[in-house]
C-alpha atoms as a PDB file:
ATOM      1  CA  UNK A   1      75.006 207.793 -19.664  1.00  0.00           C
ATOM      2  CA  UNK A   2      78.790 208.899 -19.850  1.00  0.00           C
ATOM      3  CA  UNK A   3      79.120 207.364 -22.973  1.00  0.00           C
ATOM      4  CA  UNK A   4      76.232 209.462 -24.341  1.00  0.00           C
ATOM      5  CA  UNK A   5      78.622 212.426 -23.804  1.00  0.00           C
ATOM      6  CA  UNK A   6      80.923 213.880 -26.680  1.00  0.00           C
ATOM      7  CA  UNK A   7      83.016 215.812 -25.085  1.00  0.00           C
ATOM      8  CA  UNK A   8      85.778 214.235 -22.488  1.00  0.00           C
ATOM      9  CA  UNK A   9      85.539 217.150 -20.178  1.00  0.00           C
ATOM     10  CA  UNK A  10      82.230 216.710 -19.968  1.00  0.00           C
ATOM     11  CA  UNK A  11      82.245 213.305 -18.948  1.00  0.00           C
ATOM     12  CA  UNK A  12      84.878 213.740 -16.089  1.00  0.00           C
ATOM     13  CA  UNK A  13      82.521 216.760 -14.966  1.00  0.00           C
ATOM     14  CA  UNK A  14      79.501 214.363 -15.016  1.00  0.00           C
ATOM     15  CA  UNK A  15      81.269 211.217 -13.718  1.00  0.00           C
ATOM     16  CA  UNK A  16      82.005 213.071 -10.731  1.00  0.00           C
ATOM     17  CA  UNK A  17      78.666 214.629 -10.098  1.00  0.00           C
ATOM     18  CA  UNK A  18      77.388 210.887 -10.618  1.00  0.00           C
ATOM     19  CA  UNK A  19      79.524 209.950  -8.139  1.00  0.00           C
ATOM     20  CA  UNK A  20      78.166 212.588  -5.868  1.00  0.00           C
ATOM     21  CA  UNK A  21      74.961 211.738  -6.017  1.00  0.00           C
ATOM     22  CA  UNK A  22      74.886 208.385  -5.619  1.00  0.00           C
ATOM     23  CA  UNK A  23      77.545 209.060  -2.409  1.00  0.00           C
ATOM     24  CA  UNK A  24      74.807 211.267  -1.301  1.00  0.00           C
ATOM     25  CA  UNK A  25      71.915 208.303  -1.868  1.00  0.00           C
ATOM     26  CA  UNK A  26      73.336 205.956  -0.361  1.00  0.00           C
ATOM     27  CA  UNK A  27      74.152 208.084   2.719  1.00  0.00           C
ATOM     28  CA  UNK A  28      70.187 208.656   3.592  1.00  0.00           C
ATOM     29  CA  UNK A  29      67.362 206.041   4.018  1.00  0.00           C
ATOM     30  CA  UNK A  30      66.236 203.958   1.713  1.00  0.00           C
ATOM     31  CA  UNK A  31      64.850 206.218  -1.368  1.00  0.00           C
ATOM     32  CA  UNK A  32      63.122 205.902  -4.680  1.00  0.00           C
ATOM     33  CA  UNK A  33      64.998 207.980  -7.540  1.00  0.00           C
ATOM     34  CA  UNK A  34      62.204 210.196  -8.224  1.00  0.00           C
ATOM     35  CA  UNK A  35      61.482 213.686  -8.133  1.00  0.00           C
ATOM     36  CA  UNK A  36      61.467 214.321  -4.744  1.00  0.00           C
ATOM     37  CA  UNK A  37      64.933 212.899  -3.926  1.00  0.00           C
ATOM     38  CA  UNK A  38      66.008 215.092  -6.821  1.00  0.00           C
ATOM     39  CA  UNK A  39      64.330 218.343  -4.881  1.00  0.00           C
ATOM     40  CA  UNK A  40      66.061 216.772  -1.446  1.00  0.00           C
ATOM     41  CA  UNK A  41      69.255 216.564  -3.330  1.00  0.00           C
ATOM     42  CA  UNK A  42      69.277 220.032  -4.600  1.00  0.00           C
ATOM     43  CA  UNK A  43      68.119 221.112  -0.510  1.00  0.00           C
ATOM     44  CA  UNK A  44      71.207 219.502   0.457  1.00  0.00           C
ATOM     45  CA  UNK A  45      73.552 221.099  -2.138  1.00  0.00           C
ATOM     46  CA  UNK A  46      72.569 224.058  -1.471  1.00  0.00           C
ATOM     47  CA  UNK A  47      72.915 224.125   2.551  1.00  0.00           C
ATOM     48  CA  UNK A  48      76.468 223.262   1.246  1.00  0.00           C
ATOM     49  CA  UNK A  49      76.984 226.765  -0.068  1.00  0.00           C
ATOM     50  CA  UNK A  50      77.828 225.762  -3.204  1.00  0.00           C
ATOM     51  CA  UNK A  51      78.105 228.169  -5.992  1.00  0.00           C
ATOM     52  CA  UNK A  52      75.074 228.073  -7.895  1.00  0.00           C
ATOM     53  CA  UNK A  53      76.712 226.911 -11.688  1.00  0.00           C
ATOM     54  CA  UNK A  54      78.404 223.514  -9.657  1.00  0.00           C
ATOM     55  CA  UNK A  55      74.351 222.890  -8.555  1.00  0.00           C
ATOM     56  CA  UNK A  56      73.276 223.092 -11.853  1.00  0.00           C
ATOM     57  CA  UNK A  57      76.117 221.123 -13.264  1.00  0.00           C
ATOM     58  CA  UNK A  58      75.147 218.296 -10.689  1.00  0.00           C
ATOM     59  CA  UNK A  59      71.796 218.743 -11.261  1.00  0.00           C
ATOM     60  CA  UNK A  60      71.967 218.594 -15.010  1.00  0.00           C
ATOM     61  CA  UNK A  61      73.635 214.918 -14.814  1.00  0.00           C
ATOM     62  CA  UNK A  62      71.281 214.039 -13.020  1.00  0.00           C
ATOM     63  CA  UNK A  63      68.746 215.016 -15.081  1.00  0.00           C
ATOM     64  CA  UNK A  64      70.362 213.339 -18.116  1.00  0.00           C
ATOM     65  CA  UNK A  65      70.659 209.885 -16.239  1.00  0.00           C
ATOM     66  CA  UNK A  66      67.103 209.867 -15.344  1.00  0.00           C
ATOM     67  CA  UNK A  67      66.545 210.675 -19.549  1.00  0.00           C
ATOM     68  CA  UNK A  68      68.917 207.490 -20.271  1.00  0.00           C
ATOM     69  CA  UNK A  69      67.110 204.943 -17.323  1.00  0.00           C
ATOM     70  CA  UNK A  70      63.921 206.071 -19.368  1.00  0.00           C
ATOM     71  CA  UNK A  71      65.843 205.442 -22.852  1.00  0.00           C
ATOM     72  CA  UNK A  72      66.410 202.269 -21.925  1.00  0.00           C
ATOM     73  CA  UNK A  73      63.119 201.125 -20.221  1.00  0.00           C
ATOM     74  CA  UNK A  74      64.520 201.352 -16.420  1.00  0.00           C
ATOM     75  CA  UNK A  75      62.195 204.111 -15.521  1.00  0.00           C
ATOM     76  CA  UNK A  76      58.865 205.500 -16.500  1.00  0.00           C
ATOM     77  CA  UNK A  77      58.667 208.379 -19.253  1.00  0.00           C
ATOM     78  CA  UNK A  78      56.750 210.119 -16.887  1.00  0.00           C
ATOM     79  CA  UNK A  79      58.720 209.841 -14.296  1.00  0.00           C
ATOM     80  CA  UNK A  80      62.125 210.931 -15.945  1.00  0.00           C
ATOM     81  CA  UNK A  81      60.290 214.243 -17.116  1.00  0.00           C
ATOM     82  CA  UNK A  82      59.509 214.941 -13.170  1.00  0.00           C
ATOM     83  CA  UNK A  83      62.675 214.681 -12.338  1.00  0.00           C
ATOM     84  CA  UNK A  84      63.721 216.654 -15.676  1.00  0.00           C
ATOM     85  CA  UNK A  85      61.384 219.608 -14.508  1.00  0.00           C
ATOM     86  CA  UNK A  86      63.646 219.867 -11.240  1.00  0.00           C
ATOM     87  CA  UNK A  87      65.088 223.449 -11.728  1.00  0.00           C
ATOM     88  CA  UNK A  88      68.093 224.491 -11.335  1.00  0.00           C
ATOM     89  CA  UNK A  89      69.727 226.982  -8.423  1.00  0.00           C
ATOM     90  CA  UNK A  90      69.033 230.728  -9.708  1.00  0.00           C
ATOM     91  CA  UNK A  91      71.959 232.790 -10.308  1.00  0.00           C
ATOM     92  CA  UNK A  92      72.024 236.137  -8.577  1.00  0.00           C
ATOM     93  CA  UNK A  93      74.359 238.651 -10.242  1.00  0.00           C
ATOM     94  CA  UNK A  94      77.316 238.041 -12.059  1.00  0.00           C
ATOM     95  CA  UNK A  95      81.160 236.987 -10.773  1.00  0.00           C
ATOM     96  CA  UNK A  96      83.751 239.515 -11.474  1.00  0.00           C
ATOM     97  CA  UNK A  97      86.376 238.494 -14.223  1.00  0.00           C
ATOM     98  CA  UNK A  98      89.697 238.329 -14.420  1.00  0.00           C
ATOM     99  CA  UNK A  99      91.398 240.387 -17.457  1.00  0.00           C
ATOM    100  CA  UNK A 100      94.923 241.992 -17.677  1.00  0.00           C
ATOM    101  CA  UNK A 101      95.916 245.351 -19.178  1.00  0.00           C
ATOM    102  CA  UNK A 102      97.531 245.619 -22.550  1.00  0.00           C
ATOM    103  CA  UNK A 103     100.921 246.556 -20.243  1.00  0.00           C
ATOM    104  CA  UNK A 104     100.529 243.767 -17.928  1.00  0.00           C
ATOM    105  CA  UNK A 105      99.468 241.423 -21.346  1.00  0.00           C
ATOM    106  CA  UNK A 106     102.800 242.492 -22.645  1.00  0.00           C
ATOM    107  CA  UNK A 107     104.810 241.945 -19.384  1.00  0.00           C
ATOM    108  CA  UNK A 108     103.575 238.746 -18.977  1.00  0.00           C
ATOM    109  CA  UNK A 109     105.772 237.452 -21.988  1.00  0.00           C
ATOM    110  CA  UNK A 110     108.148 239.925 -21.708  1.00  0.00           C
ATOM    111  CA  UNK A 111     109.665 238.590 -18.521  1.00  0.00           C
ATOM    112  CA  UNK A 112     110.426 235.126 -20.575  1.00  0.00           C
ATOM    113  CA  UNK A 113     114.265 234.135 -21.321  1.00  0.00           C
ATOM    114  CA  UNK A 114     114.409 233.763 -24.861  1.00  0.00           C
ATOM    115  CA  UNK A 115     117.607 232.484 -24.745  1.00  0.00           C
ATOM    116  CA  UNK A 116     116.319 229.028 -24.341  1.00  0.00           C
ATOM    117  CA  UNK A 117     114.184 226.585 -25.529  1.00  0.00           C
ATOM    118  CA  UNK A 118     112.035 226.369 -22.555  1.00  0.00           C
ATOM    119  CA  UNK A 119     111.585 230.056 -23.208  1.00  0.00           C
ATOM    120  CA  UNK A 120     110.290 230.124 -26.573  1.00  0.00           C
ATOM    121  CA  UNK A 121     107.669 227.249 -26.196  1.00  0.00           C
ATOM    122  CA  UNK A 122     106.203 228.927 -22.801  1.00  0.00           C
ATOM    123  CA  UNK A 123     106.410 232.098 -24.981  1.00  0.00           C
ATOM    124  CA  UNK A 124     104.463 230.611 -28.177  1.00  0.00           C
ATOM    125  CA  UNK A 125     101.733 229.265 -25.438  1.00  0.00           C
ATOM    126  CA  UNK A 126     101.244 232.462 -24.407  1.00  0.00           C
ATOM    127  CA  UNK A 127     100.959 233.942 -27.596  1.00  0.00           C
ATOM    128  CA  UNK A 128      98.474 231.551 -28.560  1.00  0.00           C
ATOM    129  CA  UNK A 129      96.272 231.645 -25.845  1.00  0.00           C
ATOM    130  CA  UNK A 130      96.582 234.842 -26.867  1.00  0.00           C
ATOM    131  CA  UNK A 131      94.111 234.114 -29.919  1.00  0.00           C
ATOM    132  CA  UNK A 132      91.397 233.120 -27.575  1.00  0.00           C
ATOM    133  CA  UNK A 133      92.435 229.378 -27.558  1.00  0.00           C
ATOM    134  CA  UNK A 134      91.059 226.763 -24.878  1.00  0.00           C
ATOM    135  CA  UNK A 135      93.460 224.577 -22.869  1.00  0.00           C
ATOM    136  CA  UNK A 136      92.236 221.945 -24.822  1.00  0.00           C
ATOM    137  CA  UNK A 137      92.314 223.617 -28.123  1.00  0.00           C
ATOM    138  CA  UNK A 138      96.250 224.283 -27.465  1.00  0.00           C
ATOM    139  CA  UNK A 139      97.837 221.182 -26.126  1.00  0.00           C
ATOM    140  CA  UNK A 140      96.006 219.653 -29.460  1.00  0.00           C
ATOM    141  CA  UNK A 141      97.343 221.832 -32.694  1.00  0.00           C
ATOM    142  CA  UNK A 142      98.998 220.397 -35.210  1.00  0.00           C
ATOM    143  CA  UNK A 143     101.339 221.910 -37.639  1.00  0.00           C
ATOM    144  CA  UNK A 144      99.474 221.187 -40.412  1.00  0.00           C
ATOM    145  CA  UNK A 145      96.690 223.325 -38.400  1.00  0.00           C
ATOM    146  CA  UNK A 146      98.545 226.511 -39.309  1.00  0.00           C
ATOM    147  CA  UNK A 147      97.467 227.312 -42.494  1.00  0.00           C
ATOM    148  CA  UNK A 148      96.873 230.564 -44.788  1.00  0.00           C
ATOM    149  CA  UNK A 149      93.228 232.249 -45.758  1.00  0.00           C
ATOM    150  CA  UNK A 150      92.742 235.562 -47.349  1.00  0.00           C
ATOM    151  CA  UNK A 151      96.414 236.251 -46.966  1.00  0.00           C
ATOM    152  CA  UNK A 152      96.401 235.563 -43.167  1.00  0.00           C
ATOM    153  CA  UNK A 153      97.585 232.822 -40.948  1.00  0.00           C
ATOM    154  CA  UNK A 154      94.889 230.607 -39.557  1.00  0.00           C
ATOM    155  CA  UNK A 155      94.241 227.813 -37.302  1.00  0.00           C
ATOM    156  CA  UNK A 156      91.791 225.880 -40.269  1.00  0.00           C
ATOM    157  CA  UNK A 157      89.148 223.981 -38.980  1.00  0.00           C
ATOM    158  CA  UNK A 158      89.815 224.018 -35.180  1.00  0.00           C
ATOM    159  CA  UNK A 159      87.718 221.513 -33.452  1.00  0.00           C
ATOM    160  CA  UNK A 160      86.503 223.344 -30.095  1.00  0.00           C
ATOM    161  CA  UNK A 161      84.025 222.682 -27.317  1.00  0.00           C
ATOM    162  CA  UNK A 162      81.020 220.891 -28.352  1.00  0.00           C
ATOM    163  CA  UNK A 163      82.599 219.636 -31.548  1.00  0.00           C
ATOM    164  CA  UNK A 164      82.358 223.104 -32.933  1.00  0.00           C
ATOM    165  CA  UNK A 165      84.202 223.879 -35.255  1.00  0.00           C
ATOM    166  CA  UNK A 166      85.809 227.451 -36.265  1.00  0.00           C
ATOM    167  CA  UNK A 167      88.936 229.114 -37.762  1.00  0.00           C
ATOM    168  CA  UNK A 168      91.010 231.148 -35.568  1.00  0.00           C
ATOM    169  CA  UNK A 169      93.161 234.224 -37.238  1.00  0.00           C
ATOM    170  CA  UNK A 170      96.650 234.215 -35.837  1.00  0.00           C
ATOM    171  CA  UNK A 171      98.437 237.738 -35.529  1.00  0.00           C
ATOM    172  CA  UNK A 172     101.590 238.040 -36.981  1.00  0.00           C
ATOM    173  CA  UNK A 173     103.722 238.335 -34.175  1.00  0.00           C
ATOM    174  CA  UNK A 174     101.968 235.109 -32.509  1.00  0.00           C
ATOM    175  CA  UNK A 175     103.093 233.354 -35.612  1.00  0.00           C
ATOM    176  CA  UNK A 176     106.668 234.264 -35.397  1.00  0.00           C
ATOM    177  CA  UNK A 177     106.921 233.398 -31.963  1.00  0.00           C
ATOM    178  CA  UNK A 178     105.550 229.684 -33.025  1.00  0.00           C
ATOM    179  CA  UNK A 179     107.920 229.396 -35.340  1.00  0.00           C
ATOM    180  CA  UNK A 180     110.779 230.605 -33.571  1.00  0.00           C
ATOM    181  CA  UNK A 181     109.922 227.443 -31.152  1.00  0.00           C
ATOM    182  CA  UNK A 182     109.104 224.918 -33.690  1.00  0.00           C
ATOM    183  CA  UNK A 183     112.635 225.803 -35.343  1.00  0.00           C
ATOM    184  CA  UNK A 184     114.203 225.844 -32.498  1.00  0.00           C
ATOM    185  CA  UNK A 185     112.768 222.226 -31.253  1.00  0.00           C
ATOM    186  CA  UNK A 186     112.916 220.983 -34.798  1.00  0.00           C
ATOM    187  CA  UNK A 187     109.534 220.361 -34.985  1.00  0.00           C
ATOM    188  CA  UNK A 188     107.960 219.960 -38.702  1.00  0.00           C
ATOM    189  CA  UNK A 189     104.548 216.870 -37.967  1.00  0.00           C
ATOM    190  CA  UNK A 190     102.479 216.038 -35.028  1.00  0.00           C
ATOM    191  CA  UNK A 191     101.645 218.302 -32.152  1.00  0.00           C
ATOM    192  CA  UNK A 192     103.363 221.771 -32.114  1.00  0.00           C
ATOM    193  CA  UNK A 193     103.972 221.587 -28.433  1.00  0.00           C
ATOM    194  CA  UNK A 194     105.971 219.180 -26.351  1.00  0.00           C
ATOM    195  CA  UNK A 195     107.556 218.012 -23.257  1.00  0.00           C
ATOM    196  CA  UNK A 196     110.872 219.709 -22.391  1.00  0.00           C
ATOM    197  CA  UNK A 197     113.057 218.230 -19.918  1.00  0.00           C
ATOM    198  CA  UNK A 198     115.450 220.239 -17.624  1.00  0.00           C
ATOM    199  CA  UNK A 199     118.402 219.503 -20.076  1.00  0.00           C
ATOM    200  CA  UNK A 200     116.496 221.549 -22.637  1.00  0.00           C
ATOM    201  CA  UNK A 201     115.859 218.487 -24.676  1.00  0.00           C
ATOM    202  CA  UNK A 202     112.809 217.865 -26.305  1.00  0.00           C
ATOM    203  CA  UNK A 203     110.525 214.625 -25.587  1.00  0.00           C
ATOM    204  CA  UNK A 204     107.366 212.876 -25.783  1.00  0.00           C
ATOM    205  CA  UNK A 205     104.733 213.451 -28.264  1.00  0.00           C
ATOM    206  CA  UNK A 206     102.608 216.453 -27.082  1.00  0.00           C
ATOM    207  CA  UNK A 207     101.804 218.068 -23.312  1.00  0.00           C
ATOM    208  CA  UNK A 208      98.602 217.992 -21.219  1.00  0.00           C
ATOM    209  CA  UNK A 209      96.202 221.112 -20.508  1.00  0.00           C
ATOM    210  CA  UNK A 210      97.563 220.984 -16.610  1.00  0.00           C
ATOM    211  CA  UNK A 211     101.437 221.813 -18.772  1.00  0.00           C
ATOM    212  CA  UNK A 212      99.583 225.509 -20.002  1.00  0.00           C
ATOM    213  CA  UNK A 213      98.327 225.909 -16.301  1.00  0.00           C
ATOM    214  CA  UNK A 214     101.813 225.366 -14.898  1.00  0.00           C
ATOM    215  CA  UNK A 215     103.168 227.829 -17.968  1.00  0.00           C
ATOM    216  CA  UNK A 216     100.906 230.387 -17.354  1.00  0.00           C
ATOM    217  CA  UNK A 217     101.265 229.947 -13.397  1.00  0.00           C
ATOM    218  CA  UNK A 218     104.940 230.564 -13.833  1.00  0.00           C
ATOM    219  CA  UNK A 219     104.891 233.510 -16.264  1.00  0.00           C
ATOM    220  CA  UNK A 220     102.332 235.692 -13.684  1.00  0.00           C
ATOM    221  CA  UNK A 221     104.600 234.970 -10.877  1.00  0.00           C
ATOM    222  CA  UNK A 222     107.598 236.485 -12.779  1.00  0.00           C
ATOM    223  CA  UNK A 223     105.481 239.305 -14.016  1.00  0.00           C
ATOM    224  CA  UNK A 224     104.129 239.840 -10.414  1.00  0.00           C
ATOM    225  CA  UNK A 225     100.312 239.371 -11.386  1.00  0.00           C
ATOM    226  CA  UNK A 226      98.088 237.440  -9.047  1.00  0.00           C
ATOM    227  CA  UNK A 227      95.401 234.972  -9.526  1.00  0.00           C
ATOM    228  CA  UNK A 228      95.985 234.637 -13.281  1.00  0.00           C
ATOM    229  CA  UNK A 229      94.589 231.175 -14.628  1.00  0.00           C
ATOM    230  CA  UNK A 230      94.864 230.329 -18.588  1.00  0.00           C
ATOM    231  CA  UNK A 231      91.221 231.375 -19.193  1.00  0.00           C
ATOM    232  CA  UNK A 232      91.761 234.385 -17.882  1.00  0.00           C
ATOM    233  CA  UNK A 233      93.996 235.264 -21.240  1.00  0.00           C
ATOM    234  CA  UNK A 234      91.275 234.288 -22.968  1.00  0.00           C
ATOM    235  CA  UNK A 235      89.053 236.897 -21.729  1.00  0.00           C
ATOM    236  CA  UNK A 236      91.221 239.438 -21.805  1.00  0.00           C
ATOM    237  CA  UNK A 237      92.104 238.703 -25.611  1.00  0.00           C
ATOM    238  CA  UNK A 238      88.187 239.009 -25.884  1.00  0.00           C
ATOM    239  CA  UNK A 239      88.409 242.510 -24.316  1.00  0.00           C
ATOM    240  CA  UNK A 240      91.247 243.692 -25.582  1.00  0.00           C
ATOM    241  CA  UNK A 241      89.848 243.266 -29.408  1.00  0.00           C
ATOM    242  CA  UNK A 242      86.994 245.045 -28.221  1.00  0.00           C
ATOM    243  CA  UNK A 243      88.841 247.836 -26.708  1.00  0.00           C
ATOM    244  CA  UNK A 244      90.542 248.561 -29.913  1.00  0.00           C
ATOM    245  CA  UNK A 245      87.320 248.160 -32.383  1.00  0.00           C
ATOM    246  CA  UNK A 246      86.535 244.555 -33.276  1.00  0.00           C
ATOM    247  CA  UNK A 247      82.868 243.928 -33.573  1.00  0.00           C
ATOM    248  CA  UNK A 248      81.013 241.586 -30.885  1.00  0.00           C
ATOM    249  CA  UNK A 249      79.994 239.227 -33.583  1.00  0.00           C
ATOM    250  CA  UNK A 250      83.569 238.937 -34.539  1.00  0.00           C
ATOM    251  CA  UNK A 251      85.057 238.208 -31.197  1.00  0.00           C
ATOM    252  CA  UNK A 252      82.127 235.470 -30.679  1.00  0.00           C
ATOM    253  CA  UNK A 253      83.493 233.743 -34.173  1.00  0.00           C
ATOM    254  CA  UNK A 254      87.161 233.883 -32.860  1.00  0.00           C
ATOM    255  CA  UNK A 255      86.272 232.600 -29.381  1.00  0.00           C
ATOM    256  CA  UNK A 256      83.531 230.011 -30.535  1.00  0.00           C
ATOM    257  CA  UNK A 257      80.913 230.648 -28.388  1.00  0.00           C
ATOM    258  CA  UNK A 258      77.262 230.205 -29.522  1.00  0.00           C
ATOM    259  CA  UNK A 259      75.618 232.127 -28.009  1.00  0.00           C
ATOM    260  CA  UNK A 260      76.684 235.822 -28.004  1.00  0.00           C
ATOM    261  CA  UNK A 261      75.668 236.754 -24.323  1.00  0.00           C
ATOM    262  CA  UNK A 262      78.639 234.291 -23.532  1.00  0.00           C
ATOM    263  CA  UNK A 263      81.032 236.632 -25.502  1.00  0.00           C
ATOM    264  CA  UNK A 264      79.439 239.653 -23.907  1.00  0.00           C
ATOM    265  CA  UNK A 265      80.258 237.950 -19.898  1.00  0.00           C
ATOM    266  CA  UNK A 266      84.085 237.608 -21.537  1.00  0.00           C
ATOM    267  CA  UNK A 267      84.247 241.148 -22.599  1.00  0.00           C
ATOM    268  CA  UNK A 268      82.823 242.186 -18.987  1.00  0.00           C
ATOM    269  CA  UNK A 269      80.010 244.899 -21.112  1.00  0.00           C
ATOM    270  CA  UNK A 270      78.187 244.604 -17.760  1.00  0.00           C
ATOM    271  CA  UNK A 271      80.286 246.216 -15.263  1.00  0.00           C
ATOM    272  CA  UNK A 272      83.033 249.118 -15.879  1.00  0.00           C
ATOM    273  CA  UNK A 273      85.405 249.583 -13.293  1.00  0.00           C
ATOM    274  CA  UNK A 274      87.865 251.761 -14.161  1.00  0.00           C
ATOM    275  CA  UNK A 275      85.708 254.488 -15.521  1.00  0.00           C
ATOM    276  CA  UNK A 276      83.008 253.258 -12.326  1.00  0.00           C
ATOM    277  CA  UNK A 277      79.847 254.742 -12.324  1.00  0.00           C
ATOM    278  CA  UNK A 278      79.833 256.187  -8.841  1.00  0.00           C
ATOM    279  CA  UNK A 279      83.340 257.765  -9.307  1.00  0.00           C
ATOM    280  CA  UNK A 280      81.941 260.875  -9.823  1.00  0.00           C
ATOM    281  CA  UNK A 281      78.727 261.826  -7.403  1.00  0.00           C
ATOM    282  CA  UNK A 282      80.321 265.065  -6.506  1.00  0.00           C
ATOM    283  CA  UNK A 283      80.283 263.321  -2.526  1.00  0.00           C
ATOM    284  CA  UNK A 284      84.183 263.687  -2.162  1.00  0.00           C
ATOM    285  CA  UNK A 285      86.087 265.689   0.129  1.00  0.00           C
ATOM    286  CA  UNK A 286      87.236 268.990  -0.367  1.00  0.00           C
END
């Protein structure tokens, strides 16, 4: 079933809800994997008070490895499409977002040493991430990735979630602060971004997506901005194109998403806090 999966993050996500479930199975009575051990299973996850998008994840591989035991003549057609017509936990409302300000956008970088080497890789990350790019995406350019369409700098043919594939403008001041780093490291094939060790020395053949988390970690504690996580720049790179004009079906092309409500729950169109609605009843004091 795992092997039916493109994506690696996807597998991880549904190796552990595997795991799960069958932890779960073998904790209760002797069952039958049908659809009513599916329904008890999604009883007992949500008694857990679990947020309703890590039910449906779970739920969803279990649903696909009832689809492969019927693929492969372990369990009845009819059987597999009970437990496929399990549904899901219904979401109620939407999470708030995280996105920074233009002022605390520009902080964040601002309060990096450029004086070294660590300095102007963590500041290239952020400037990239700055584009809209996944963890993923970023930890995996290439130099040869950078080229030029239309008399712009692009990231050609970026491979993203779901093997979809899309080309991501890069502003000009991102693209200087790449290059200040790749001169600096000396870096002209392979991965743009690599290992450096506390002697400012540069090692190793690329970094992992938990290297951007540290980066970005770091650079909100120095600015002074709490609860910051990487995908939380690219949200507010969705909103702040919107805030200064870009069109909706624009941002969903730079941000790859497929479906265009996604891009709408980045640019937070649903809620407006700073301008709030109920700001202005005429209920406050005199």
């Amino acid at each position: 079933m795992l092997n039916s999966l493109a994506a690696a993050s996807s597998q991880e996500s549904y190796r552990r809800a595997i795991d799960e479930f069958i932890g779960w199975y073998c904790s209760e009575p002797r069952l039958a994997f049908n659809r009513t051990v599916v329904l008890r299973y999604r009883f007992f996850l949500e008694q857990n008070n679990l947020a309703p998008s890590t039910i449906n994840v779970r739920l969803a591989a279990v649903r696909r490895l009832a689809y492969e035991a019927a693929d492969t003549g372990l369990l009845s057609p009819e059987l597999a499409a009970s437990i496929r017509r399990v549904k899901g936990a219904k979401r109620l409302g939407v999470r708030i977002g995280n996105w920074l300000t233009i002022d605390q956008s520009r902080v964040l970088s601002q309060k990096l040493s450029l004086e070294t080497i660590r300095g102007k890789r963590d500041r290239a990350i952020l400037a990239l991430i700055g584009c809209g790019l996944r963890r993923a995406e970023l930890v995996g350019m290439r130099t040869e990735d950078l080229q030029t369409r239309e008399e712009h700098c692009v990231i050609a043919d970026l491979i993203g979630k779901g093997k979809h594939i899309r080309t991501v403008p890069v502003p000009a001041w991102a693209k200087r602060a790449v290059d200040k780093w790749t001169e600096a490291a000396g870096i002209s094939t392979g991965r743009i971004f690599r290992r450096v060790n506390r002697f400012g020395k540069i090692w190793g053949e690329g970094i992992t997506p938990k290297a951007i988390w540290h980066v970005v970690k770091a650079a909100a504690l120095r600015a002074g901005i709490q609860n910051l996580a990487p995908h939380d720049l690219r949200r507010t790179c969705a909103r702040l194109c919107h805030l200064a004009g870009g069109e909706l079906e624009q941002i969903q092309f730079l941000l790859g998403h497929a479906s265009v409500q996604t891009t709408e729950r980045y640019l937070g169109c649903k809620q407006k806090l700073r301008h709030a609605v109920n700001d202005a009843l005429g209920l406050e004091d005199p």
